[in-house]
Protein backbone atom coordinates (compact mmCIF):
# COMPACT_ATOMS: atom_id res chain seq x y z
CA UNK A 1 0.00 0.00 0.00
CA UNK A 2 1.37 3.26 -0.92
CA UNK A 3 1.45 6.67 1.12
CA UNK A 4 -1.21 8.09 -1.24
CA UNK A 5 -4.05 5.07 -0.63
CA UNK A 6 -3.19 5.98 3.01
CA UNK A 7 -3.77 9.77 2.12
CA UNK A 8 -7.14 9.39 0.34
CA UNK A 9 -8.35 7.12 3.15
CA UNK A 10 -7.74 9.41 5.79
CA UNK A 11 -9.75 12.23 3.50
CA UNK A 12 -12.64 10.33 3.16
CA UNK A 13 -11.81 9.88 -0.76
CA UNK A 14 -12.13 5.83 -0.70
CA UNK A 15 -15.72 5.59 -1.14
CA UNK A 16 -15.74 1.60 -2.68
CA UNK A 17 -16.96 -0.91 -0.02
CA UNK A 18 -13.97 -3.32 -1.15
CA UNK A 19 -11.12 -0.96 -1.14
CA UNK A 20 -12.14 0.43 1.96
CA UNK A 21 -11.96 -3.27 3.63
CA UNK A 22 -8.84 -3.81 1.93
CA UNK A 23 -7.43 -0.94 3.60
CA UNK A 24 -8.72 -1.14 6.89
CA UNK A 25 -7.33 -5.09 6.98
CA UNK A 26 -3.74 -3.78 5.97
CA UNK A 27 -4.17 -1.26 8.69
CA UNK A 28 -4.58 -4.07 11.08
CA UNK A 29 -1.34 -6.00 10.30
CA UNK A 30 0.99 -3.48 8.88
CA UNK A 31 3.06 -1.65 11.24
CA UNK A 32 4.40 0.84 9.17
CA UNK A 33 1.20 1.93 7.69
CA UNK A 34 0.03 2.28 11.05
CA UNK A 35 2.79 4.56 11.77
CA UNK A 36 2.25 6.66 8.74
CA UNK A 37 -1.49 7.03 9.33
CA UNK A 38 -0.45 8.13 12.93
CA UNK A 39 1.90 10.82 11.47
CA UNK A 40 -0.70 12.13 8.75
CA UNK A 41 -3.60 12.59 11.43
CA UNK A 42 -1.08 14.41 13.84
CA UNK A 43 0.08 16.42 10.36
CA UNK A 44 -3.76 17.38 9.65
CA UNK A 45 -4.61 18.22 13.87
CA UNK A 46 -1.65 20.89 13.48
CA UNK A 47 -2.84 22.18 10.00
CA UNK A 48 -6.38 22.03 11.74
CA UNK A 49 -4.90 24.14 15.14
CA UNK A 50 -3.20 26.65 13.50
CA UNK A 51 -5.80 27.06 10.99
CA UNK A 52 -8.52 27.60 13.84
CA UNK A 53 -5.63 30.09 15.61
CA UNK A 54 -5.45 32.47 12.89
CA UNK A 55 -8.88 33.92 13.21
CA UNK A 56 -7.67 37.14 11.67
CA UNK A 57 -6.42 35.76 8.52
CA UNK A 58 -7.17 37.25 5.07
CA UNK A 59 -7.63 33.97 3.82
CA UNK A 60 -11.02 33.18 5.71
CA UNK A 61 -12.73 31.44 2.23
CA UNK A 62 -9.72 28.99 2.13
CA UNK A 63 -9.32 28.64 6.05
CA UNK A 64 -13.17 27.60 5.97
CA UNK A 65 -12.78 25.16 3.18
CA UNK A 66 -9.39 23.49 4.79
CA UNK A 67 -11.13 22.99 7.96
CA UNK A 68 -14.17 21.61 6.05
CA UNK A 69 -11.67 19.10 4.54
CA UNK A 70 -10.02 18.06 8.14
CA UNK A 71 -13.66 17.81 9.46
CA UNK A 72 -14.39 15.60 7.19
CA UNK A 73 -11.29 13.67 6.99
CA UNK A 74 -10.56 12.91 11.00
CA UNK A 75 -13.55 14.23 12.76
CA UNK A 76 -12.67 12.38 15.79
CA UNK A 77 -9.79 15.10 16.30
CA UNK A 78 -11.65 18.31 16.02
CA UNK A 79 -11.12 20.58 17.93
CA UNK A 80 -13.53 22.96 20.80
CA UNK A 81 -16.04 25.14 19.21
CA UNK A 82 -14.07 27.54 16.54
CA UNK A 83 -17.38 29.90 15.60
């Protein structure tokens, strides 16, 4: 399995029932996927904290559409009430 299956798995882009079981076996014996998935979730809870930080940022339509992304990617690690 390669870093980008990982990727699209943790963004919610693997929508097929098979490939999704396929993955989540792999994740279940493979130790370094495991570590990789572990690195890309703490990756997108740091893009996700300093997005929510910067509430002054001229960038708010992107900063609303990257946190829409992490939402919907890990939404076990969001974060307190950001409104």
């Amino acid at each position: 399995m390669c870093d980008n299956d990982l990727e699209r798995y943790l963004l919610g882009y693997v929508t097929d029932e098979s490939e999704l079981a396929m993955i989540e076996e792999h994740l279940l014996i493979c130790e370094r996927c495991i570590e990789q998935t572990e690195r890309i979730g703490i990756e997108m809870a740091r893009i996700r904290h300093a997005l929510v930080s910067d509430q002054k940022s001229a960038m708010q339509p992107i900063r609303r559409i990257c946190l829409a992304m992490a939402d919907r990617a890990a939404p076990d690690l969001r974060l307190p009430d950001r409104e």
